[in-house]
Structure formats: C-alpha cells, structure tokens
PDB file of N, CA and C in Angstrom:
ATOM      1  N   UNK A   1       0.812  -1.192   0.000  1.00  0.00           N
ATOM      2  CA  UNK A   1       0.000   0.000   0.000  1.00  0.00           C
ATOM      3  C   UNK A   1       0.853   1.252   0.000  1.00  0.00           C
ATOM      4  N   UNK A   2       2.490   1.277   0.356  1.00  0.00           N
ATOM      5  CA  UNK A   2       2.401   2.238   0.558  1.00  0.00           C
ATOM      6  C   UNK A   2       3.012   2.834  -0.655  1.00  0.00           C
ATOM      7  N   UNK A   3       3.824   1.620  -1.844  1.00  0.00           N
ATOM      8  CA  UNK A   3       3.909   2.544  -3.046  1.00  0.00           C
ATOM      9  C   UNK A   3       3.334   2.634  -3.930  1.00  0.00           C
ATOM     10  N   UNK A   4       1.739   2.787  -3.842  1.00  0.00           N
ATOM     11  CA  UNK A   4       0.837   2.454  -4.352  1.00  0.00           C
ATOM     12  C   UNK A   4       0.649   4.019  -5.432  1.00  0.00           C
ATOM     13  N   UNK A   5       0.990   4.073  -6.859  1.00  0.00           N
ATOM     14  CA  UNK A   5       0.676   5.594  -7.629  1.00  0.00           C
ATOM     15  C   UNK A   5      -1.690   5.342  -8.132  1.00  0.00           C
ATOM     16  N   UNK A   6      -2.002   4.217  -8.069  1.00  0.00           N
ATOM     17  CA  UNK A   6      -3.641   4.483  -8.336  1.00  0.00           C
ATOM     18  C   UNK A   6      -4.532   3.812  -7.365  1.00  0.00           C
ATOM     19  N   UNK A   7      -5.461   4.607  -7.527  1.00  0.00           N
ATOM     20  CA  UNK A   7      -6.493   4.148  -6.804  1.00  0.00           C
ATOM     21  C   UNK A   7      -7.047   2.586  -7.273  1.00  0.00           C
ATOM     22  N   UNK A   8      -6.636   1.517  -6.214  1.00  0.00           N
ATOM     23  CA  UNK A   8      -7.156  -0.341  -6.067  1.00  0.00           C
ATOM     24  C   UNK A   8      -8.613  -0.308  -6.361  1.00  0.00           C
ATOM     25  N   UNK A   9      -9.240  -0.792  -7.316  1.00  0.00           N
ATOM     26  CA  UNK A   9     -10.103  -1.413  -7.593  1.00  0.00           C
ATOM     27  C   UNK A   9     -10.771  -2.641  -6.214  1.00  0.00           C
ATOM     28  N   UNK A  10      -9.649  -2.823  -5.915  1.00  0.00           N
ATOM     29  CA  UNK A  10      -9.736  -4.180  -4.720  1.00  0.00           C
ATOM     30  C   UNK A  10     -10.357  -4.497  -3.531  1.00  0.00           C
ATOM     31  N   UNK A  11     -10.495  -2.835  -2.855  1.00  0.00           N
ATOM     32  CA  UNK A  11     -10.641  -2.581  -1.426  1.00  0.00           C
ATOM     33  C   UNK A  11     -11.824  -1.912  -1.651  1.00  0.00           C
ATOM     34  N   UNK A  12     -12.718  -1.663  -0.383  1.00  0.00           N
ATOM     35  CA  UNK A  12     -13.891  -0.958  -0.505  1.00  0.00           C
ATOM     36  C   UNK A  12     -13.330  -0.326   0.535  1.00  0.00           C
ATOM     37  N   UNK A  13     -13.433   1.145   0.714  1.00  0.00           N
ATOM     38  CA  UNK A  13     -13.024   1.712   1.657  1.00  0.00           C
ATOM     39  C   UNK A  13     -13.857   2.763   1.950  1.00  0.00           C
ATOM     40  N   UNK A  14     -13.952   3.233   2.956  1.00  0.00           N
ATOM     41  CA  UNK A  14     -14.644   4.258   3.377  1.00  0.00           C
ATOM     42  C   UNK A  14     -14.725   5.433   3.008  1.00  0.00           C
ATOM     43  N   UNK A  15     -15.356   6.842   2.689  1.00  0.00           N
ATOM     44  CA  UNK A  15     -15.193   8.045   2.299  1.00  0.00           C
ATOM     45  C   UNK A  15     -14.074   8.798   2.774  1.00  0.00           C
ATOM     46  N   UNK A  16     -13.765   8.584   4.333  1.00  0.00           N
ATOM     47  CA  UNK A  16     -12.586   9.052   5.066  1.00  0.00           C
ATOM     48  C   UNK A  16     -11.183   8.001   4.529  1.00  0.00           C
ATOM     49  N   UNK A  17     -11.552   6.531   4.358  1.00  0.00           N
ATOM     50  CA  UNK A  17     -10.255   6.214   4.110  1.00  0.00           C
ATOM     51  C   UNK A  17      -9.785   6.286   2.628  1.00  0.00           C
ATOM     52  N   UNK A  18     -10.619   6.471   1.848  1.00  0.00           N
ATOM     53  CA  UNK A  18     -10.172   6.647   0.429  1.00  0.00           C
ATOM     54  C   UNK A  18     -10.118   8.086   0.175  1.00  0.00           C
ATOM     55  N   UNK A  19      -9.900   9.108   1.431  1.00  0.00           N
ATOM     56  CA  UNK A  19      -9.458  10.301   1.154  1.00  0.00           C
ATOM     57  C   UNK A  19      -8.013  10.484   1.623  1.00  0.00           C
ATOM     58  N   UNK A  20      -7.872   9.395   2.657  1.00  0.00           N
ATOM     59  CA  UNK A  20      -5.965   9.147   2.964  1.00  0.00           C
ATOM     60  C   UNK A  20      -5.379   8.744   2.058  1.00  0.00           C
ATOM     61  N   UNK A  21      -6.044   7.796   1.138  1.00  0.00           N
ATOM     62  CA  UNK A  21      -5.500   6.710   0.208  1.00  0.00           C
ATOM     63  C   UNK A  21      -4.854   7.762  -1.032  1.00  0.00           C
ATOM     64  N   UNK A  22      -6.201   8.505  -1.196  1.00  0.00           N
ATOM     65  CA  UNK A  22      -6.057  10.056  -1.873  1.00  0.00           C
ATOM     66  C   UNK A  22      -5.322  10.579  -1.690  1.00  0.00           C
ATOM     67  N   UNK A  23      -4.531  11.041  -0.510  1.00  0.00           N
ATOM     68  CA  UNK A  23      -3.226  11.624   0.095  1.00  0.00           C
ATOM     69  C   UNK A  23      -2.366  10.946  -0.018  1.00  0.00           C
ATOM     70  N   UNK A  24      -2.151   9.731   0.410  1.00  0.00           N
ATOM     71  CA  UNK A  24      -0.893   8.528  -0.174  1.00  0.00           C
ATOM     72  C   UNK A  24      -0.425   8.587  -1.412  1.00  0.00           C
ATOM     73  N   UNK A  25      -1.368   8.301  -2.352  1.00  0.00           N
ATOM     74  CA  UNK A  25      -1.444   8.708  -4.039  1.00  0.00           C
ATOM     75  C   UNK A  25      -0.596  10.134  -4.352  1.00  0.00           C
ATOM     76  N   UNK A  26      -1.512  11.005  -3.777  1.00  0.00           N
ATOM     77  CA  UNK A  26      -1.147  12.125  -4.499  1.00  0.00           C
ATOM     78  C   UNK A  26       0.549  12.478  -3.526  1.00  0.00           C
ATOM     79  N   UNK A  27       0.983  12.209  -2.769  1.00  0.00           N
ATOM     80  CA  UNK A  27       2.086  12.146  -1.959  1.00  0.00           C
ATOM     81  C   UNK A  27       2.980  11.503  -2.352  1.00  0.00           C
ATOM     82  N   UNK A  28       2.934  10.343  -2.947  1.00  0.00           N
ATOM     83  CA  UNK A  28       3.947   9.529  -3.806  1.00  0.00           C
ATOM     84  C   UNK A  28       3.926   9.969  -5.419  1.00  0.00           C
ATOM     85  N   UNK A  29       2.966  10.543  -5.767  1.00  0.00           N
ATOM     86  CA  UNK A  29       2.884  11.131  -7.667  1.00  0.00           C
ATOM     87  C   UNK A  29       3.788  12.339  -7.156  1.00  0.00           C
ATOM     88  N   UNK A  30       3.450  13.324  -6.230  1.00  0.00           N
ATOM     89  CA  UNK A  30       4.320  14.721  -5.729  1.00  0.00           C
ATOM     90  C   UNK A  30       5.622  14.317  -6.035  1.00  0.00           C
ATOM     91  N   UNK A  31       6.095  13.262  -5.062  1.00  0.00           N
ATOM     92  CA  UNK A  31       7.804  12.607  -4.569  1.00  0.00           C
ATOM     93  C   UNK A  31       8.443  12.605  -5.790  1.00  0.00           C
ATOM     94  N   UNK A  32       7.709  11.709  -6.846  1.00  0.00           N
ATOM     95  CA  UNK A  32       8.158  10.996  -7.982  1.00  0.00           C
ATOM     96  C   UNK A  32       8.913  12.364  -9.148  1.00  0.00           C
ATOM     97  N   UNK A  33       7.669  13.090  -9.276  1.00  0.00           N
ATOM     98  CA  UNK A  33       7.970  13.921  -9.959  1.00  0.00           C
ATOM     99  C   UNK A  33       8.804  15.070  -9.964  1.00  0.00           C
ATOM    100  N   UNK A  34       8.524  15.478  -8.910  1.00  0.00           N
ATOM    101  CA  UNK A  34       9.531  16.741  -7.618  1.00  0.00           C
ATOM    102  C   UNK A  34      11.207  15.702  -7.889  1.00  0.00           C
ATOM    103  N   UNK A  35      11.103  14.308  -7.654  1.00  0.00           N
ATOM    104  CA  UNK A  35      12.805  13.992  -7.569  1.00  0.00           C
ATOM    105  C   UNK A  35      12.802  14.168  -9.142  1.00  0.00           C
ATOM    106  N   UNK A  36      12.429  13.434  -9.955  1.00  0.00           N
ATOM    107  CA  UNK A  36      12.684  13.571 -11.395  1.00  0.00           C
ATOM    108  C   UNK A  36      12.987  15.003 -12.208  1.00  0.00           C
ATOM    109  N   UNK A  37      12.368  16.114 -11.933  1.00  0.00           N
ATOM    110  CA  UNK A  37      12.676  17.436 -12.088  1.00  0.00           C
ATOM    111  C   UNK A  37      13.871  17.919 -11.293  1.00  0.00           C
ATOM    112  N   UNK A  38      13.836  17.343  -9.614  1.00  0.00           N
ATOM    113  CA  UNK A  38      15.470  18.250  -9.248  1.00  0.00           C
ATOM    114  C   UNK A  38      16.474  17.347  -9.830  1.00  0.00           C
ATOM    115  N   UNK A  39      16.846  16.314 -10.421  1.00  0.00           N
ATOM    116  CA  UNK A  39      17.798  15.229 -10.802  1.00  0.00           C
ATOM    117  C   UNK A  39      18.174  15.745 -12.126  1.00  0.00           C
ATOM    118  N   UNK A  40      17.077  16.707 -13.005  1.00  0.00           N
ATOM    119  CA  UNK A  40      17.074  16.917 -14.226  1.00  0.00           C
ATOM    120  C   UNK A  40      17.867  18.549 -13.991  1.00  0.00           C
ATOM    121  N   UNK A  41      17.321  19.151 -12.771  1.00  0.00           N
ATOM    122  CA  UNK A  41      18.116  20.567 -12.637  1.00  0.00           C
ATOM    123  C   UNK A  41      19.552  19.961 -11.959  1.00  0.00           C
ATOM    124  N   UNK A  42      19.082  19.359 -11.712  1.00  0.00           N
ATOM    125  CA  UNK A  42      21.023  18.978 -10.931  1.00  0.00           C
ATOM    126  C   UNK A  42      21.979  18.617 -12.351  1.00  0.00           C
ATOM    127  N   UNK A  43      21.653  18.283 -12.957  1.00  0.00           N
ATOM    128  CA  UNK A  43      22.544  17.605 -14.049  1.00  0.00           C
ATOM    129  C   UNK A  43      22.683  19.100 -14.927  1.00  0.00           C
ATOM    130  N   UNK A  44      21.269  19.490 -15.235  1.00  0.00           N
ATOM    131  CA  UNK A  44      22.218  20.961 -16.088  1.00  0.00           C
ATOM    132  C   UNK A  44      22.801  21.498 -15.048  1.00  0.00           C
ATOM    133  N   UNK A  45      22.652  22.012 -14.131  1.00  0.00           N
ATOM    134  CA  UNK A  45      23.459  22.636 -12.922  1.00  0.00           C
ATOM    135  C   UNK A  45      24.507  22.496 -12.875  1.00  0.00           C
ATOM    136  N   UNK A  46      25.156  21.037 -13.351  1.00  0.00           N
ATOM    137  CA  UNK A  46      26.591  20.712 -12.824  1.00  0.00           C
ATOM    138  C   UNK A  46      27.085  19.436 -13.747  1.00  0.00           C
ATOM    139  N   UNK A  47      26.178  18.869 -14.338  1.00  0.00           N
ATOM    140  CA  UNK A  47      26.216  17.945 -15.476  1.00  0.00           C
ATOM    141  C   UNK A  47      26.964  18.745 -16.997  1.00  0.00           C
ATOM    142  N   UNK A  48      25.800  18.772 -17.676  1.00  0.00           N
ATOM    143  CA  UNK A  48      26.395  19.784 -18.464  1.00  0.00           C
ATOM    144  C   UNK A  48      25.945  21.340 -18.785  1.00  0.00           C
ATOM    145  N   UNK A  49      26.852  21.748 -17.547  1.00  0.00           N
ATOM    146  CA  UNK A  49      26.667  23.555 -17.519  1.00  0.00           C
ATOM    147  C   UNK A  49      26.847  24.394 -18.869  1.00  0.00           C
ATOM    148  N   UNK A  50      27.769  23.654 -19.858  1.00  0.00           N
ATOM    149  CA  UNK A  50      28.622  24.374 -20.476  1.00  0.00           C
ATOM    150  C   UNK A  50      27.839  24.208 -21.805  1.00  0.00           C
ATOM    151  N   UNK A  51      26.869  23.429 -22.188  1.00  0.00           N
ATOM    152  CA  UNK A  51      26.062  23.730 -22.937  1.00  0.00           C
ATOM    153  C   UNK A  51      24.528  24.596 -22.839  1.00  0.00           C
ATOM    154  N   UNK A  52      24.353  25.168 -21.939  1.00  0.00           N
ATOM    155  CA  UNK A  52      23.207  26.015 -21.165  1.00  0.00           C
ATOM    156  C   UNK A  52      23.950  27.337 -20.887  1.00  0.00           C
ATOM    157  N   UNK A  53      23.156  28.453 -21.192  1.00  0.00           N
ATOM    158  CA  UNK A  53      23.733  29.854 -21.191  1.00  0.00           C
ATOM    159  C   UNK A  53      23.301  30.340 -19.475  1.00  0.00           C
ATOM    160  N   UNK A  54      23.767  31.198 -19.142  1.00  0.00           N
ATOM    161  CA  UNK A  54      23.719  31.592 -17.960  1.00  0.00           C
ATOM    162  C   UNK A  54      22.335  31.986 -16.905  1.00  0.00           C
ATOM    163  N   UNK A  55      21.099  32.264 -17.922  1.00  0.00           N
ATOM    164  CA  UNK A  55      19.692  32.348 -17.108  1.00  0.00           C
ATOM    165  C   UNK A  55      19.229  30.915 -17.009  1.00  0.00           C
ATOM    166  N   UNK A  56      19.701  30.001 -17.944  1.00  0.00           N
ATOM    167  CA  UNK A  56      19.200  28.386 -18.104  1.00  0.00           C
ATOM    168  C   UNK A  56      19.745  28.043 -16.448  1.00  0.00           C
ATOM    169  N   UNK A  57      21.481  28.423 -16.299  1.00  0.00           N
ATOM    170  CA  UNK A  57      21.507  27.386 -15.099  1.00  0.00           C
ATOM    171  C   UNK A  57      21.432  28.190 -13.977  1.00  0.00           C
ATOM    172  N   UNK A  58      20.763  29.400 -14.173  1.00  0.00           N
ATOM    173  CA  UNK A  58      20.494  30.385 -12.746  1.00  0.00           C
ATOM    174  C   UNK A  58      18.576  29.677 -12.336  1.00  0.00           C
ATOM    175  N   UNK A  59      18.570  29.136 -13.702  1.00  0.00           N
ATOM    176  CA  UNK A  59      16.888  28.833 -13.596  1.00  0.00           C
ATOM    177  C   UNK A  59      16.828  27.415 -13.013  1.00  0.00           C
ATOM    178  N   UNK A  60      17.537  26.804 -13.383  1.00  0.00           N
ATOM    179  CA  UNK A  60      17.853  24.979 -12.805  1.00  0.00           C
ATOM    180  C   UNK A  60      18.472  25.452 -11.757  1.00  0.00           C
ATOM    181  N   UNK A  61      19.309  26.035 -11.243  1.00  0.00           N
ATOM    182  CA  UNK A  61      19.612  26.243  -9.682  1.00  0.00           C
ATOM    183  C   UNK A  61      18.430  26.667  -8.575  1.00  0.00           C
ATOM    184  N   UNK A  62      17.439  27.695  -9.087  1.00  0.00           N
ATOM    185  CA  UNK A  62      16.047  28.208  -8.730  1.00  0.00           C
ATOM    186  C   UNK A  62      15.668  27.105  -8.265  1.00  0.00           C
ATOM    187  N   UNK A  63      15.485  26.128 -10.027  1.00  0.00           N
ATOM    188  CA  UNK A  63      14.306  25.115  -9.577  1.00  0.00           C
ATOM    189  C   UNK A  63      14.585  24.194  -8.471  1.00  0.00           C
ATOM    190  N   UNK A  64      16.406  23.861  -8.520  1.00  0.00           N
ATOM    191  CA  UNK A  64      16.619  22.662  -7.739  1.00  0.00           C
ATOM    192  C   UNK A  64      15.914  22.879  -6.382  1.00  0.00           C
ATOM    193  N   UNK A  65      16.149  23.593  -5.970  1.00  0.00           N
ATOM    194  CA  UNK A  65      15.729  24.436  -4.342  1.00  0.00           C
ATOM    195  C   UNK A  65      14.042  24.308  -4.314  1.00  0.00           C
ATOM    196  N   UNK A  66      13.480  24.628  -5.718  1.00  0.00           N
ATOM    197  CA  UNK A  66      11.987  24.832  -5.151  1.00  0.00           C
ATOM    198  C   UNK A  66      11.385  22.876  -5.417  1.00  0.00           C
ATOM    199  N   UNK A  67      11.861  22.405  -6.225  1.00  0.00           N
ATOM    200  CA  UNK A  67      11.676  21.004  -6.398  1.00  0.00           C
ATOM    201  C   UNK A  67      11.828  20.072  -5.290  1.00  0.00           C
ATOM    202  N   UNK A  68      13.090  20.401  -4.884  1.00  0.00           N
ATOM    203  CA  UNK A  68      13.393  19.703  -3.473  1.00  0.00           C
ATOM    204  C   UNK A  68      12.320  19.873  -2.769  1.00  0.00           C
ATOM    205  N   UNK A  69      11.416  21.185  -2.632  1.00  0.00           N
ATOM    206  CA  UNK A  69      10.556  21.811  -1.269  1.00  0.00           C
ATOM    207  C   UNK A  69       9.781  20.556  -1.624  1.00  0.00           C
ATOM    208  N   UNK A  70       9.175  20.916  -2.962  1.00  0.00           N
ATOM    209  CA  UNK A  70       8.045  20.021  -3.279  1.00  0.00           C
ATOM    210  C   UNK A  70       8.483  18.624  -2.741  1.00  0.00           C
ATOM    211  N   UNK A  71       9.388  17.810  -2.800  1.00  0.00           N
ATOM    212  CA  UNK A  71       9.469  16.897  -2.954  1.00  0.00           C
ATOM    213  C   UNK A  71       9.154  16.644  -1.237  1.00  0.00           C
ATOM    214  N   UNK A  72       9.555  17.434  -0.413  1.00  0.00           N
ATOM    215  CA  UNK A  72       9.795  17.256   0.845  1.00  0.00           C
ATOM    216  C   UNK A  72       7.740  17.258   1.685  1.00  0.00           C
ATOM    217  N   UNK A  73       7.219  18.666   0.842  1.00  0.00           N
ATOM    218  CA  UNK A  73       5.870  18.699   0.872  1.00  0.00           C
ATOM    219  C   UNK A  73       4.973  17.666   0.672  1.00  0.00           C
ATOM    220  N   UNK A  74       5.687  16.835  -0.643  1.00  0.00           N
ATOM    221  CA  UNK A  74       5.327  15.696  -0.750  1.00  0.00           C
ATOM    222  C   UNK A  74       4.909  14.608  -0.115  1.00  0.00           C
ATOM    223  N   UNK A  75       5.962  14.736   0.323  1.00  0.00           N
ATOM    224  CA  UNK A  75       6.338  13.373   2.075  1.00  0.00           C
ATOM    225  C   UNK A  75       5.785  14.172   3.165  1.00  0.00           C
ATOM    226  N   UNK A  76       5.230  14.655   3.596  1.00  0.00           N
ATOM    227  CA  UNK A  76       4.239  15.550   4.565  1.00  0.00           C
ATOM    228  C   UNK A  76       2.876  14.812   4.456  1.00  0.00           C
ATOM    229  N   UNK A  77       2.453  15.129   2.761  1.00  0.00           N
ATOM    230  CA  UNK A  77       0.909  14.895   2.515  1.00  0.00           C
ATOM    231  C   UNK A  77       1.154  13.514   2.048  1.00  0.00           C
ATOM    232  N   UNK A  78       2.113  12.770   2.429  1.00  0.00           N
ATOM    233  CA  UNK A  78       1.860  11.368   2.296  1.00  0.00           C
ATOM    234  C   UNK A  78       2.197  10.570   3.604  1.00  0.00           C
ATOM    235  N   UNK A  79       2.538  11.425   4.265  1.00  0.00           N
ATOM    236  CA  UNK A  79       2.665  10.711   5.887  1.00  0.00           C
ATOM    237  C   UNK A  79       1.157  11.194   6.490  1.00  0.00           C
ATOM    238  N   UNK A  80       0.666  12.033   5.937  1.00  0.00           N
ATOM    239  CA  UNK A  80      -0.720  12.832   6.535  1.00  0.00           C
ATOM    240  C   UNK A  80      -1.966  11.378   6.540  1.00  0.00           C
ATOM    241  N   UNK A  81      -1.577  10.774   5.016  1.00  0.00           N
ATOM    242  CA  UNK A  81      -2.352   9.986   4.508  1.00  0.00           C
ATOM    243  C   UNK A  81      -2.286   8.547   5.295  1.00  0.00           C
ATOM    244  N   UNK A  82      -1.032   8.125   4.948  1.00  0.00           N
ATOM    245  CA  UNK A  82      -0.281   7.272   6.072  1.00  0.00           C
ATOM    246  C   UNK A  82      -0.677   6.783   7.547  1.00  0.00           C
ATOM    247  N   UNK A  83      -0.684   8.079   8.469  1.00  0.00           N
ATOM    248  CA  UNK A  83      -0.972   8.519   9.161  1.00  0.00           C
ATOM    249  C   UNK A  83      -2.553   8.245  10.054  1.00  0.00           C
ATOM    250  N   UNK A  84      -3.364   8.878   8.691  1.00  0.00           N
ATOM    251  CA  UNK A  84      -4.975   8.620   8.804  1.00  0.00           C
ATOM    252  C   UNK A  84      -5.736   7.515   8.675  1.00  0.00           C
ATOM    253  N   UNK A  85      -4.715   6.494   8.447  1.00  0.00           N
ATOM    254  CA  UNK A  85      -5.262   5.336   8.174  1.00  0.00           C
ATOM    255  C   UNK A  85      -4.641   4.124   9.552  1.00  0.00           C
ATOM    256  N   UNK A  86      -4.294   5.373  10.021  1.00  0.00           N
ATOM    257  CA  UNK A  86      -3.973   4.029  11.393  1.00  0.00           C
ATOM    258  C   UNK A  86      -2.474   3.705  11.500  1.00  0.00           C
ATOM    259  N   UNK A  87      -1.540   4.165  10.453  1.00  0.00           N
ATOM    260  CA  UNK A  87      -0.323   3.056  10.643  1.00  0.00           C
ATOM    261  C   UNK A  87       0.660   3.817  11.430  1.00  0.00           C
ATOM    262  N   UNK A  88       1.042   3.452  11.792  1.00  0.00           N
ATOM    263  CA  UNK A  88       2.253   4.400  12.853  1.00  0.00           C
ATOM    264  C   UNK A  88       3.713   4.280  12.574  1.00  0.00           C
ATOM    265  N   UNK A  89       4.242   3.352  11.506  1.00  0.00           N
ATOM    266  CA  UNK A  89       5.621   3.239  10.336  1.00  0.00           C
ATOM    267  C   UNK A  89       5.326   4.088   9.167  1.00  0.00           C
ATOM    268  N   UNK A  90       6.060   5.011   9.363  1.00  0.00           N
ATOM    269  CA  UNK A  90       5.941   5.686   8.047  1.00  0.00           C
ATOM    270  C   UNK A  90       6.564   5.453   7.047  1.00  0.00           C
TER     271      UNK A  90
END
C-alpha cells in the first residue's frame, strides 16, 4: 500500500479512508515527480553547464531548491495519509 501511484479497484473503503488513500497517491505522484525534475536541474546545474547559457543554469539552480521543497511537501501529505489510516511506520 504504501507505493501504491492508483487508486485499487480491490478494497472498498470508506469516504474518510479513500481520502488518505487520496493523500498517499497524491504524496507519492508529488515525490516521484519533484525527484525527477530536481535530478534533471542537478545535471544541467553541474552535469552539463557548459552547454546552457547563464539564465538556463540560474533557472535549474532556482528550480533545484523549489523542487526539493516540493518533494519534501510531498512526504508531509503522504505521511498525513499514512498517518490517517492508522499506521504508525511511516
């Protein structure tokens, strides 16, 4: 369940628990994407700088910082979800 990216066909769950499940979901799609974008600013950043002109890697340095947040926000609203469903291992 917990690296679960869609909503299970499988389970019948309650209005409250398929709104954690909702938070789990959308908490692990956040993670996924947030790392895949800072991995992509890290590499022009320091990968290859020297083909990117100077607002490109002032803009991938920006993003790395705000991607990371996300990614971290991420794991918040997926421990929230986590959380609401009873489990106490995050």
């Amino acid at each position: 369940m917990y690296a679960q990216f869609f909503n299970s066909s499988d389970f019948s769950f309650t209005a409250n628990q398929a709104n954690y499940q909702n938070c789990i979901i959308g908490g692990n799609w956040l993670m996924l994407v947030s790392l895949v974008i800072t991995l992509a600013c890290l590499f022009i950043s320091y990968g290859v700088d020297q083909y990117f002109s100077i607002a490109s890697q002032v803009a991938a340095h920006i993003s790395t910082v705000l991607f990371a947040g996300l990614f971290k926000i991420g794991y918040v609203i997926r421990c929230v979800g986590v959380h609401g469903l009873g489990y106490k291992v995050f």
